[in-house]
Protein backbone atom coordinates (compact mmCIF):
# COMPACT_ATOMS: atom_id res chain seq x y z
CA UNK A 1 211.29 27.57 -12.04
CA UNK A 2 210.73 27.19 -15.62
CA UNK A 3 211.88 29.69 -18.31
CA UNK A 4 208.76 31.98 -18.94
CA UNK A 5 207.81 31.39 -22.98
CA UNK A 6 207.80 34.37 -25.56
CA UNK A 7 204.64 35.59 -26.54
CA UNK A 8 203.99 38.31 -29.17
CA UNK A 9 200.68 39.43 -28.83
CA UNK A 10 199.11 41.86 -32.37
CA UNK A 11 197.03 44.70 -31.62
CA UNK A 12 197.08 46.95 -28.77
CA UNK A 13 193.28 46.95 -28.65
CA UNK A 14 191.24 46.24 -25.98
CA UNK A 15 191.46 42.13 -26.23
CA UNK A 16 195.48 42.88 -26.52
CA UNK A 17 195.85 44.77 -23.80
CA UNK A 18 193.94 42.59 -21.36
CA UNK A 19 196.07 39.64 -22.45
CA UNK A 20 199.31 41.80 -22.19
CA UNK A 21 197.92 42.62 -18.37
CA UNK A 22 197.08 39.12 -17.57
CA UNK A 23 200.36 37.95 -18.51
CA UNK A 24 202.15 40.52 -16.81
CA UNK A 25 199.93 39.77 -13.24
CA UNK A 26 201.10 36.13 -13.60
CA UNK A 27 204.28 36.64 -13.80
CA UNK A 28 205.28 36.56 -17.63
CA UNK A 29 207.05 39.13 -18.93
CA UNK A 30 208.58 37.87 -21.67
CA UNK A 31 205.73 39.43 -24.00
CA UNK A 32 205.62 42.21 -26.46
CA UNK A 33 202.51 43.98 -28.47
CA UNK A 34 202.91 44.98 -32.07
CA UNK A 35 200.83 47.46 -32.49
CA UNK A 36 199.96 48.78 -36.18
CA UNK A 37 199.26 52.63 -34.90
CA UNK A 38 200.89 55.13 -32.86
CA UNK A 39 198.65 54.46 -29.52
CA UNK A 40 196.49 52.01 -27.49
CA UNK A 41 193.14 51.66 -28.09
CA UNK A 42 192.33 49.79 -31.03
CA UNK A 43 188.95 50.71 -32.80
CA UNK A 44 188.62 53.08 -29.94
CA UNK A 45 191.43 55.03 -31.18
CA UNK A 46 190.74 54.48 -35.01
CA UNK A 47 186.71 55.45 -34.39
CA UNK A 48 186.55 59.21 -34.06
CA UNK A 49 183.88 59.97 -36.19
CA UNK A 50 181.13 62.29 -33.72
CA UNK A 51 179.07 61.07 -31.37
CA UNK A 52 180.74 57.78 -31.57
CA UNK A 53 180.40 55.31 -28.87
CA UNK A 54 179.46 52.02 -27.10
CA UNK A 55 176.14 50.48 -26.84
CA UNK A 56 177.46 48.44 -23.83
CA UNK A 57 177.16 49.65 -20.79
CA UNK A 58 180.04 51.29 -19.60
CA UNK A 59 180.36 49.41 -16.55
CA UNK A 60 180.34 46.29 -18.33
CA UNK A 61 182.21 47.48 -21.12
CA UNK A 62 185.47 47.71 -18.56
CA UNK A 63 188.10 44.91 -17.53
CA UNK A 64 186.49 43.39 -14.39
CA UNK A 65 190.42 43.64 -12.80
CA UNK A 66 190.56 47.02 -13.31
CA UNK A 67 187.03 48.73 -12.63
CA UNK A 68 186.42 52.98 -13.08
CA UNK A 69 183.57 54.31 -10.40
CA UNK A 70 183.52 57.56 -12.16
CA UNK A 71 181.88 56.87 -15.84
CA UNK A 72 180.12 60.03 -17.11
CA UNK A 73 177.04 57.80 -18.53
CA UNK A 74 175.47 54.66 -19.05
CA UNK A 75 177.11 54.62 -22.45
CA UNK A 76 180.42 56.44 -23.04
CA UNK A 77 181.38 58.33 -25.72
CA UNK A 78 184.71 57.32 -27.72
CA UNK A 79 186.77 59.98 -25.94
CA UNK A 80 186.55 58.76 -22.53
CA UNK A 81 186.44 54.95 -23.36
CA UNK A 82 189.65 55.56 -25.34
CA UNK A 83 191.23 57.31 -22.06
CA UNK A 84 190.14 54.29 -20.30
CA UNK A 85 192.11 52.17 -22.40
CA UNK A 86 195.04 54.36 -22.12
CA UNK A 87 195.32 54.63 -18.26
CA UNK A 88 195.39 50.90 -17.92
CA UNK A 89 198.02 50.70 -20.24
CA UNK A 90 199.80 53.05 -17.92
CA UNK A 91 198.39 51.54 -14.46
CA UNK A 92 199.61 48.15 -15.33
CA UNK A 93 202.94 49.05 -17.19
CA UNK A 94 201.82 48.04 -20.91
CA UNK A 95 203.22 50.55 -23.15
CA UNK A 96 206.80 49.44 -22.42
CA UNK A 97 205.66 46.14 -24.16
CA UNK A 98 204.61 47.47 -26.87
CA UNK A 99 206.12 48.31 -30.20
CA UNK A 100 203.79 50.96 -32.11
CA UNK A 101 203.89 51.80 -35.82
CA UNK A 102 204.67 48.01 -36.25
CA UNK A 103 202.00 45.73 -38.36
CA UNK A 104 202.69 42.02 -39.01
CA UNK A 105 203.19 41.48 -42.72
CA UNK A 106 204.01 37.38 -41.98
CA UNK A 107 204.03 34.86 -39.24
CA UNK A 108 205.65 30.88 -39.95
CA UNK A 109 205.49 28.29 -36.98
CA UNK A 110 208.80 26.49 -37.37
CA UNK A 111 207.94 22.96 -36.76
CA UNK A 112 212.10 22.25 -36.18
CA UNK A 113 212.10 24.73 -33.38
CA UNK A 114 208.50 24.68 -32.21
CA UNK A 115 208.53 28.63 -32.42
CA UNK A 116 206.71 30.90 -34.49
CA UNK A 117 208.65 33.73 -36.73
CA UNK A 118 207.03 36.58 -37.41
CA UNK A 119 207.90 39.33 -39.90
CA UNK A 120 207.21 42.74 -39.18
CA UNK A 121 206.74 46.01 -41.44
CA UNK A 122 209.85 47.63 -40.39
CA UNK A 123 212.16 44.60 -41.60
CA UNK A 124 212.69 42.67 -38.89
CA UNK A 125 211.55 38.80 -37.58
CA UNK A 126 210.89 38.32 -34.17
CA UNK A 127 211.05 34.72 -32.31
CA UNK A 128 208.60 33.42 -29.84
CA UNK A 129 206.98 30.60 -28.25
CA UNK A 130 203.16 31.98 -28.74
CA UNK A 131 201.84 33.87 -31.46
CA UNK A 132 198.23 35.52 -30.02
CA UNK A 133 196.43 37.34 -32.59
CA UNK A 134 194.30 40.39 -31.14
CA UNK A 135 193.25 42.02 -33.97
CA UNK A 136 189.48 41.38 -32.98
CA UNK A 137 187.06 41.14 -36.19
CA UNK A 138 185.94 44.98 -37.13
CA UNK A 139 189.41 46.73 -38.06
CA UNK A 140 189.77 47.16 -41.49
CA UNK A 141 186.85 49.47 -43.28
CA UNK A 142 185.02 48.17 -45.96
CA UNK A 143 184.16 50.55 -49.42
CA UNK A 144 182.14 49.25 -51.61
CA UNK A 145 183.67 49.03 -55.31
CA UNK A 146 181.37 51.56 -57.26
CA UNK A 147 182.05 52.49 -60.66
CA UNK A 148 183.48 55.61 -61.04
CA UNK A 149 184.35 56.44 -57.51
CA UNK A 150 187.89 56.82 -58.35
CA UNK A 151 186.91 59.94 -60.56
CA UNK A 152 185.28 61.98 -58.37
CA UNK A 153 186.82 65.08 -57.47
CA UNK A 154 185.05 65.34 -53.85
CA UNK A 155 186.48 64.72 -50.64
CA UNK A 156 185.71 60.96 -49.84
CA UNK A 157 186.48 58.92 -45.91
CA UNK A 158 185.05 56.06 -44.20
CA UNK A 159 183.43 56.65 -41.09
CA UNK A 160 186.38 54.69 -39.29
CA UNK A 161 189.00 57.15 -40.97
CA UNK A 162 186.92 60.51 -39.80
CA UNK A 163 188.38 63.63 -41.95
CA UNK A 164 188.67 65.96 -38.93
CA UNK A 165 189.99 68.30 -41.28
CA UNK A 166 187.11 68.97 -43.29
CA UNK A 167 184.22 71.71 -42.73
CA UNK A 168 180.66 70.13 -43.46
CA UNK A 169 179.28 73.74 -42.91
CA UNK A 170 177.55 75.01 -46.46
CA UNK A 171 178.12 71.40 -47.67
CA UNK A 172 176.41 68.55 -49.94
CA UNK A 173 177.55 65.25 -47.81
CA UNK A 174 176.13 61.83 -49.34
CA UNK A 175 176.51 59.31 -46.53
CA UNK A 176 176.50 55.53 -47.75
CA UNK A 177 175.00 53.08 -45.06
CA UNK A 178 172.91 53.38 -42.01
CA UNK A 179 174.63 51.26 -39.75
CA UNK A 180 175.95 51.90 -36.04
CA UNK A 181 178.29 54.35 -36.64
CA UNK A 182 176.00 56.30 -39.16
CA UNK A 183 172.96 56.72 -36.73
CA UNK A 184 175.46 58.24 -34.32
CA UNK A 185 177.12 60.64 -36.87
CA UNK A 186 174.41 61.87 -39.35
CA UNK A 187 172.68 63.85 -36.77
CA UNK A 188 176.00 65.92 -36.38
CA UNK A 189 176.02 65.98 -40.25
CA UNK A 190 173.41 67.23 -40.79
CA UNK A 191 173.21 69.98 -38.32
CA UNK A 192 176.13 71.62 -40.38
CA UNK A 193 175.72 70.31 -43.93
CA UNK A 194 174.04 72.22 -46.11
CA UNK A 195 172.21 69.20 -47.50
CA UNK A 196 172.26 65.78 -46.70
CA UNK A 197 171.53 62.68 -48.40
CA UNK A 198 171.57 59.14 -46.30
CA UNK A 199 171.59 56.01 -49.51
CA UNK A 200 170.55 53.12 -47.64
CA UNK A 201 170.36 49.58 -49.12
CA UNK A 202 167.91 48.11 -46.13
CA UNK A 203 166.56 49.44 -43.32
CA UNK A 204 167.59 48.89 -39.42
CA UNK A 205 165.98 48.38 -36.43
CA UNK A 206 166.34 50.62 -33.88
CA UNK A 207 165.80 51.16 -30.15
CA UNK A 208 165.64 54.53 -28.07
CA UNK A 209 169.13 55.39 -26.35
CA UNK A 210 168.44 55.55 -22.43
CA UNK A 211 171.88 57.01 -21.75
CA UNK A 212 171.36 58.80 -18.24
CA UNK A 213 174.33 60.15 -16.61
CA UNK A 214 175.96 59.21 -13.46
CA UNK A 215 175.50 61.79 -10.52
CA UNK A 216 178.31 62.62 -8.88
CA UNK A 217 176.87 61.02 -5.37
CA UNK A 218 176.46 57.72 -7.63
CA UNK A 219 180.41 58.39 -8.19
CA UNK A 220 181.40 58.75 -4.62
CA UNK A 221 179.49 55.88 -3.35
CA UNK A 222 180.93 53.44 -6.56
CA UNK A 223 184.49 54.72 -5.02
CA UNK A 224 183.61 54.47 -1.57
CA UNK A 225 182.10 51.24 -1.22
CA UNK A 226 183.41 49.61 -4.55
CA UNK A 227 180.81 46.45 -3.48
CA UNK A 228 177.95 48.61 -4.91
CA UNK A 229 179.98 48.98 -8.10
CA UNK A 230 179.88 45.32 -8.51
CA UNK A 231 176.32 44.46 -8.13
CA UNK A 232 175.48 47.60 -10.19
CA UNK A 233 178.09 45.81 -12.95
CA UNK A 234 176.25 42.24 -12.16
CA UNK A 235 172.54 43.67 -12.89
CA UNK A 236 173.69 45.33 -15.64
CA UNK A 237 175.17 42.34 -16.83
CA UNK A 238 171.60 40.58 -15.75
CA UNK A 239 169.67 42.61 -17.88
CA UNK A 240 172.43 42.12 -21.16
CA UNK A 241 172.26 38.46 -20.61
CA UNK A 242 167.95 38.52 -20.51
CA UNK A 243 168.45 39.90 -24.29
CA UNK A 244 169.60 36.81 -25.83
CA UNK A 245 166.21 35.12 -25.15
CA UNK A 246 164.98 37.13 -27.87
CA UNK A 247 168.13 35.89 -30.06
CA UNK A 248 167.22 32.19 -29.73
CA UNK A 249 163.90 32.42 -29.41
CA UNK A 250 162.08 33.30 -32.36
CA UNK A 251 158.81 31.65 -31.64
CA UNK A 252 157.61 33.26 -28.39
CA UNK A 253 160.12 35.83 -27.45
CA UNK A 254 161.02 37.51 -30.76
CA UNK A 255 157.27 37.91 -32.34
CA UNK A 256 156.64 40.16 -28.84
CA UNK A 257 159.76 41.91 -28.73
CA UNK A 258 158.80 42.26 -32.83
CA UNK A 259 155.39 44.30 -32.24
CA UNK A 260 156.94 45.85 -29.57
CA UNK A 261 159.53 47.56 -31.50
CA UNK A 262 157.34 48.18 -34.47
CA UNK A 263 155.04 49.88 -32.48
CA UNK A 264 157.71 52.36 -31.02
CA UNK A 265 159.47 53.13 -34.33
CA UNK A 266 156.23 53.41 -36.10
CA UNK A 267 155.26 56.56 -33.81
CA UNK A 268 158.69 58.01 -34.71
CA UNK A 269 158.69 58.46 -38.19
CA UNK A 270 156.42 60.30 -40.57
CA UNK A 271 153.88 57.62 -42.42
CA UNK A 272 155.63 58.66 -46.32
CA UNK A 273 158.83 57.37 -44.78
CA UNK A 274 157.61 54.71 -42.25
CA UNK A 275 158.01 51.81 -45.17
CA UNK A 276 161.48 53.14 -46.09
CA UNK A 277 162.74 53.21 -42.43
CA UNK A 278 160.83 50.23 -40.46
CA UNK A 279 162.49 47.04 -41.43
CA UNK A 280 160.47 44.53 -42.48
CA UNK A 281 162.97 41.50 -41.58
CA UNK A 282 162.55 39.50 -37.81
CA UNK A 283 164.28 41.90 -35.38
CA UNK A 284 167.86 40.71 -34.45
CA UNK A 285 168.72 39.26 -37.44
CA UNK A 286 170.63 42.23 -38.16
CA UNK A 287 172.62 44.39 -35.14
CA UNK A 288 169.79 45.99 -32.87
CA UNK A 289 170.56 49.87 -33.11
CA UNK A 290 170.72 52.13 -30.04
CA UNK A 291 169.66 56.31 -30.95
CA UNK A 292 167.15 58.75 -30.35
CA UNK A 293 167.77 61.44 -32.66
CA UNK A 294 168.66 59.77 -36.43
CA UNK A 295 164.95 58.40 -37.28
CA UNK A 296 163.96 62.30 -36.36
CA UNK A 297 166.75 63.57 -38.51
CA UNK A 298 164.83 62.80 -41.50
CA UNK A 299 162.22 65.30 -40.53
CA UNK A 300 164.65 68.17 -41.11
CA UNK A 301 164.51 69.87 -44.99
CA UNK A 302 167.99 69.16 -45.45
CA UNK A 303 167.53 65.67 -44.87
CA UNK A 304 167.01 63.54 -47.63
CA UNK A 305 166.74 59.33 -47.47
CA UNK A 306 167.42 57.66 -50.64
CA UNK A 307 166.51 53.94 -51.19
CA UNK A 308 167.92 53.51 -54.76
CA UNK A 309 170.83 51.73 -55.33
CA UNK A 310 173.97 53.29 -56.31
CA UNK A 311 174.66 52.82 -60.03
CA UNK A 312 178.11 55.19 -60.40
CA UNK A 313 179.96 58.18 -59.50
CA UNK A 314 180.45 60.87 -61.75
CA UNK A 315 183.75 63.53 -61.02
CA UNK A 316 181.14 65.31 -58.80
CA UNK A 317 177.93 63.75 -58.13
CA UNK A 318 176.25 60.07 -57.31
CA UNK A 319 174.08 58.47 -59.77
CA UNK A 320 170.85 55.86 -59.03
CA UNK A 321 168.26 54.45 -60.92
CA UNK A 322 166.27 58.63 -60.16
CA UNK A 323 169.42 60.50 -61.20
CA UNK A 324 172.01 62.56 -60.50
CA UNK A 325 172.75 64.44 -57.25
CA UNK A 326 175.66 66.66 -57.02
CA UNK A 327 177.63 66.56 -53.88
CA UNK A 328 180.99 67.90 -52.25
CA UNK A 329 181.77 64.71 -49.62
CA UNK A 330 181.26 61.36 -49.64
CA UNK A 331 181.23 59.26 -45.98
CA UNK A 332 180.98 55.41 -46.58
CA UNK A 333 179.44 54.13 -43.37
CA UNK A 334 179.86 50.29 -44.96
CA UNK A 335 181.19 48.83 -41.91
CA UNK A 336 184.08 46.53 -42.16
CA UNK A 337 185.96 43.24 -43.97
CA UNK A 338 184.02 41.03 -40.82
CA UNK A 339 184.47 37.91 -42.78
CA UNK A 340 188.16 37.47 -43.52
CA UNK A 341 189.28 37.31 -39.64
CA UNK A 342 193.29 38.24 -39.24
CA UNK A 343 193.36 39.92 -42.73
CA UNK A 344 195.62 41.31 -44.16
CA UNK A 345 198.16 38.90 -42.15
CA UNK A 346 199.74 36.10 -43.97
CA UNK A 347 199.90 32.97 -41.38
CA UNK A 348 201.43 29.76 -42.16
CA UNK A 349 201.29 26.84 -39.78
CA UNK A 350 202.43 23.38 -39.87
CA UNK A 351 203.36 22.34 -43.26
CA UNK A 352 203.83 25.50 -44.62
CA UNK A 353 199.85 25.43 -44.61
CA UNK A 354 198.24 29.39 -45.07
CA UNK A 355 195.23 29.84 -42.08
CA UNK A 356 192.78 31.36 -45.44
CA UNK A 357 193.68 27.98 -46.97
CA UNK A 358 192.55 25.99 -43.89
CA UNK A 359 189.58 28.44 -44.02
CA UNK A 360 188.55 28.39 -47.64
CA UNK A 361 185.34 27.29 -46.22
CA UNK A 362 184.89 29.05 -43.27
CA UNK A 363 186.81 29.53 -40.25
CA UNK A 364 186.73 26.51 -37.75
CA UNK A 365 188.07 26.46 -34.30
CA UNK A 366 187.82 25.50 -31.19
CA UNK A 367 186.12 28.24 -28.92
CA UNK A 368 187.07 30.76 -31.50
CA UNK A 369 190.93 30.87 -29.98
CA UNK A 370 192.38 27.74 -31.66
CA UNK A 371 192.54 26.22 -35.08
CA UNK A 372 193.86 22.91 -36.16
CA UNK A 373 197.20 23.01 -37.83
CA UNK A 374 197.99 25.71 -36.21
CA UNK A 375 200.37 24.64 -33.20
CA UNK A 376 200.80 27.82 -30.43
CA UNK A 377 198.40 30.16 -32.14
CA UNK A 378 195.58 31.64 -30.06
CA UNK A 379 192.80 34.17 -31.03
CA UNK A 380 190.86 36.51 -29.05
CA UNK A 381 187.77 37.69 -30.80
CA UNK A 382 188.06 35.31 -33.15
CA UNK A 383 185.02 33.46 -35.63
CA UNK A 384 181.80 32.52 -33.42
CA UNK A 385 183.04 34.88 -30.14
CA UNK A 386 180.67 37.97 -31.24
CA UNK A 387 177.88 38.70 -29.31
CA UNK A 388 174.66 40.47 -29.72
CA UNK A 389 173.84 41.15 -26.53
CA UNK A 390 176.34 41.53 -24.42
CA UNK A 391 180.11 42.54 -23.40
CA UNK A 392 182.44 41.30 -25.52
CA UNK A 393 184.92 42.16 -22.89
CA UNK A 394 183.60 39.89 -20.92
CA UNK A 395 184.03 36.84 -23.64
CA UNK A 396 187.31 38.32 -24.01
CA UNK A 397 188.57 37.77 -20.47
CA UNK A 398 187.35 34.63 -20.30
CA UNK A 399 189.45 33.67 -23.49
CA UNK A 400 192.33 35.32 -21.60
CA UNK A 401 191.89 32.72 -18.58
CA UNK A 402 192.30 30.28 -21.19
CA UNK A 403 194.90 31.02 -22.94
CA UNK A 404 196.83 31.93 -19.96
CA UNK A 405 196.08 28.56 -18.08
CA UNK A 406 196.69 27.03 -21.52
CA UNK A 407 200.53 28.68 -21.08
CA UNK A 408 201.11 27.89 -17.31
CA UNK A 409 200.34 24.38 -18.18
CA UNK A 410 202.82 24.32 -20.76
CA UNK A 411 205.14 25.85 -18.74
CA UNK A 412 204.88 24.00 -15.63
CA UNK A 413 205.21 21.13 -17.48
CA UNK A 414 207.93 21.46 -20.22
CA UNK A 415 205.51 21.29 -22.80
CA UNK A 416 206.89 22.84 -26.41
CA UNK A 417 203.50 22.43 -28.29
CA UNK A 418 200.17 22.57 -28.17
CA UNK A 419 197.72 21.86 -31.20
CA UNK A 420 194.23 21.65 -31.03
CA UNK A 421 193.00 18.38 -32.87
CA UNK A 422 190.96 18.21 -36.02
CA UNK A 423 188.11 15.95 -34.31
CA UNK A 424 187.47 18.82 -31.76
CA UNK A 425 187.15 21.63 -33.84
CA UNK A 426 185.47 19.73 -36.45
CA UNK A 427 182.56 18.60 -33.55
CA UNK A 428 182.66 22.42 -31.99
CA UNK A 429 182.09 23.60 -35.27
CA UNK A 430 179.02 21.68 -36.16
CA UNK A 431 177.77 22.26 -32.39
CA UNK A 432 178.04 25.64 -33.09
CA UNK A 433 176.58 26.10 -36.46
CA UNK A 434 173.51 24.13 -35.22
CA UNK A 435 172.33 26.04 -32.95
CA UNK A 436 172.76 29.26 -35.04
CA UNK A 437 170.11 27.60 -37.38
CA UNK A 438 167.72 28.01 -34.71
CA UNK A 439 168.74 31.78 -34.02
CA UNK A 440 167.17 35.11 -35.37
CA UNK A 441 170.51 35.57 -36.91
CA UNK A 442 169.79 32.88 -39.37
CA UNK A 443 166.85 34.71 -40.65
CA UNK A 444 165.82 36.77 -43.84
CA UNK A 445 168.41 39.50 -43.49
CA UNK A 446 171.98 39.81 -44.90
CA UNK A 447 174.25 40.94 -41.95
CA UNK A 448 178.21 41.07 -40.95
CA UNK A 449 177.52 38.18 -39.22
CA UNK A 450 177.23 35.45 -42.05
CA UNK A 451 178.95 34.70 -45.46
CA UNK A 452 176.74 34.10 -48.41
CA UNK A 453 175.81 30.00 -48.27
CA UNK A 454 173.88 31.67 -44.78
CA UNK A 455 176.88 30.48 -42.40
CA UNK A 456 177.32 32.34 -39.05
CA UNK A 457 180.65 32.84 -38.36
CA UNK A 458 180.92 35.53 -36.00
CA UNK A 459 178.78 35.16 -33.70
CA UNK A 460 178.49 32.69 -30.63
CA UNK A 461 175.25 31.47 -30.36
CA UNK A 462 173.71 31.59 -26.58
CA UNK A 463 174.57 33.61 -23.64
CA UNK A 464 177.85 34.93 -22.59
CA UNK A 465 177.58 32.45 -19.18
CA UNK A 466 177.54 29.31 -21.76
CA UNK A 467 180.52 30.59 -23.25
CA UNK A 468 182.46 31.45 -19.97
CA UNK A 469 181.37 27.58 -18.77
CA UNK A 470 182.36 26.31 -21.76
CA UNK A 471 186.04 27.93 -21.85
CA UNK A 472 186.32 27.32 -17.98
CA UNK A 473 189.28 25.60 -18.36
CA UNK A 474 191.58 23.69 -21.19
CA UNK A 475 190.53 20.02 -22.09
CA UNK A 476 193.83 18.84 -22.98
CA UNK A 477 192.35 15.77 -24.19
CA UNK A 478 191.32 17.87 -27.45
CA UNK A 479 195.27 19.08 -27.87
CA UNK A 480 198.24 17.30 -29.43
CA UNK A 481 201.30 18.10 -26.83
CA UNK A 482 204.76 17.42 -26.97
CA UNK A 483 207.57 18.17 -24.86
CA UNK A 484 209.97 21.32 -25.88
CA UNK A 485 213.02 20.89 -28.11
CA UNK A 486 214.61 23.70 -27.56
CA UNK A 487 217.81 23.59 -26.37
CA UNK A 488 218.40 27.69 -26.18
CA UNK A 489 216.40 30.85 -26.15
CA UNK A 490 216.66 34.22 -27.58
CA UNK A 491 215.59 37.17 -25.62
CA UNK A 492 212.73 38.52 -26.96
CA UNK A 493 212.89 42.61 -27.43
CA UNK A 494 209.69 44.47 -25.66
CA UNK A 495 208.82 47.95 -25.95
């Protein structure tokens, strides 16, 4: 039997850990997980902030290997996704893979060896085989660079850093943004602040949040006959997958679901702040928002919606184009650095060549898990794998199954490399970014989703069955391989 390969998976996440699990069921456990924080979880461990949660169902946002017939509700809350994460860690024996408190500062594939090295932030280069980023593409917050934000003498945190520490009660809070997290939060906000004040640069459309709860005789049949558990996963899934139609269809589909969801927000808000908080851009184009009590929020005294831009900071208030409002707190609610995927990683591959080099002009790959130049590098989550409507767990397993069959191949053959080449990236790329023309997502909005010459590069364009058809299995026609030349092997140190 062949010598299993090294793999050193970053991020402990939810795409890392499925890997890690995948790996381990097959056999290979010559893998370990750096892991940046203390714990599992990802951005369900870094996203505290209140109220936070998915707007995927729960049952579809869960490994399909590893199912839970006890979720509280339709959509968890971060708390109990977050234990979810953890307890398959510890059902499948992760953590004892996994280094924590360990980013990756550098990683070099060494063409001589056919190995990648990579660097660590404790000092010390590890050896392997496979290099698998998991670092998924919202990680690292984004604040905007305002003038004079360095001088003031508030408290200031991103909504992915929550301050648990501080009391809002008898506070001024100016929260900048209005994305996902925000219309979760601000309703918590401003049931304690004194005053609050939500600066928003553009509307966002926004949907009622259906979130029943499971009844505990749902429960006990889900764990009794786990067969019901899968077709209620399935028409879940069936009723995700329906939403794309709206996506690529902006001709018939999107101009109903359009006065559809006019209509409802309309009713919601008061008619002074209806053309401040209905978007006027195609619905989709920007993420499709999931709440039923931020739009009502406004109707509160101590609620205040400002639509002028930001123009500075002063040591203790925020200044637009109306004037200065004093406030104690700041919460950016900007979102995150979506664009520059595997940031703040340095990544050479063959020739010394840096991955943002090769990606000056965008990221290309094949799939979003392979780039050319790049020989034994995979991504999960990576460019054009985002979805709109759906899991992204399950575009993530699917990636898995790739990667691992990608390995196993390797293995069973004595293979040493495997490169994706230039002609199939470069002809999955413009596939790709032709049919996003002909999505919503194209459309008069700016988003996360696209860089400023109106590229998509998050985002896959159809359904999340295309995808899993498409990454069914490795074409090794589109891959360079060539047999190993190593003569020895290190042990690789896990956990």
């Amino acid at each position: 039997m062949p010598q299993s390969p090294r793999v050193i998976i970053v991020g402990a996440g939810m795409s890392g850990l499925c890997l890690a699990i995948q790996l381990k069921r097959a056999g290979i456990e010559s893998f370990t997980v750096l892991e940046k924080s203390n714990h599992v979880g990802g951005t369900w461990f870094e996203n505290s902030y209140p109220n936070s949660g998915c707007d995927v169902p729960s049952y579809l946002y869960s490994f399909s290997f590893a199912p839970k017939h006890d979720w509280s509700q339709k959509y968890a809350r971060q708390p109990e996704i977050l234990q979810y994460f953890r307890d398959c860690a510890d059902k499948f024996g992760i953590n004892q893979h996994i280094r924590f408190g360990t980013a990756v500062d550098h990683a070099r594939f060494d063409e001589e060896r056919s190995i990648w090295k990579v660097s660590t932030s404790d000092g010390e280069t590890l050896e392997a085989e496979f290099f698998v980023s998991a670092v998924g593409q919202l990680n690292r917050p984004k604040i905007p660079d305002i003038p004079g934000l360095k001088e003031f003498q508030g408290t200031v945190w991103h909504s992915a850093r929550w301050n648990q520490d501080y009391d809002l009660k008898g506070k001024r809070v100016a929260v900048v943004g209005n994305g996902a997290s925000a219309v979760q939060f601000v309703p918590t906000v401003a049931a304690q602040a004194a005053q609050t004040f939500v600066y928003q640069r553009s509307p966002s459309w926004m949907q009622r949040f259906n979130n029943y709860r499971y009844s505990e005789f749902s429960k006990r049949l889900f764990s009794a006959m786990p067969w019901t558990a899968k077709l209620h996963r399935m028409w879940l899934f069936g009723m995700c997958e329906w939403r794309i139609r709206a996506i690529v269809d902006p001709w018939i589909a999107n101009p109903i679901y359009h006065m559809w969801i006019h209509r409802r927000m309309g009713r919601r808000v008061s008619k002074e702040l209806r053309p401040h908080l209905v978007p006027k851009y195609t619905p989709g184009c920007k993420r499709i928002l999931l709440s039923n009590d931020f739009l009502e929020a406004f109707k509160k005294p101590n609620m205040k919606l400002v639509t002028e831009p930001i123009v500075s900071f002063s040591e203790d208030a925020i200044e637009t184009a109306a004037g200065l409002t004093p406030v104690d707190a700041v919460i950016f609610a900007t979102g995150f650095e979506s664009l520059d995927f595997l940031q703040p990683m340095e990544i050479l591959g063959r020739g010394g060549l840096p991955l943002d080099a090769a990606w000056k002009e965008r990221p290309k790959t094949l799939l979003g898990m392979v780039a050319a130049g790049f020989p034994n590098m995979f991504m999960l989550y990576g460019p054009n794998t985002n979805l709109g409507h759906n899991s992204i767990i399950y575009m993530v397993e699917c990636q898995v199954s790739y990667i691992l069959k990608c390995i196993q191949y390797m293995q069973a053959n004595g293979l040493g490399e495997i490169e994706v080449r230039p002609e199939a990236v470069a002809n999955f790329d413009r596939r790709v970014q032709r049919k996003l023309r002909r999505t919503v997502w194209a459309g008069d909005c700016t988003s996360w989703y696209k860089k400023a010459d109106g590229s998509i590069t998050n985002n896959w364009y159809g359904a999340a069955l295309e995808y899993r058809w498409a990454a069914r299995k490795p074409k090794f026609s589109q891959f360079v391989l060539k047999p190993t030349v190593r003569e020895t092997q290190t042990e690789l140190v896990s956990g």
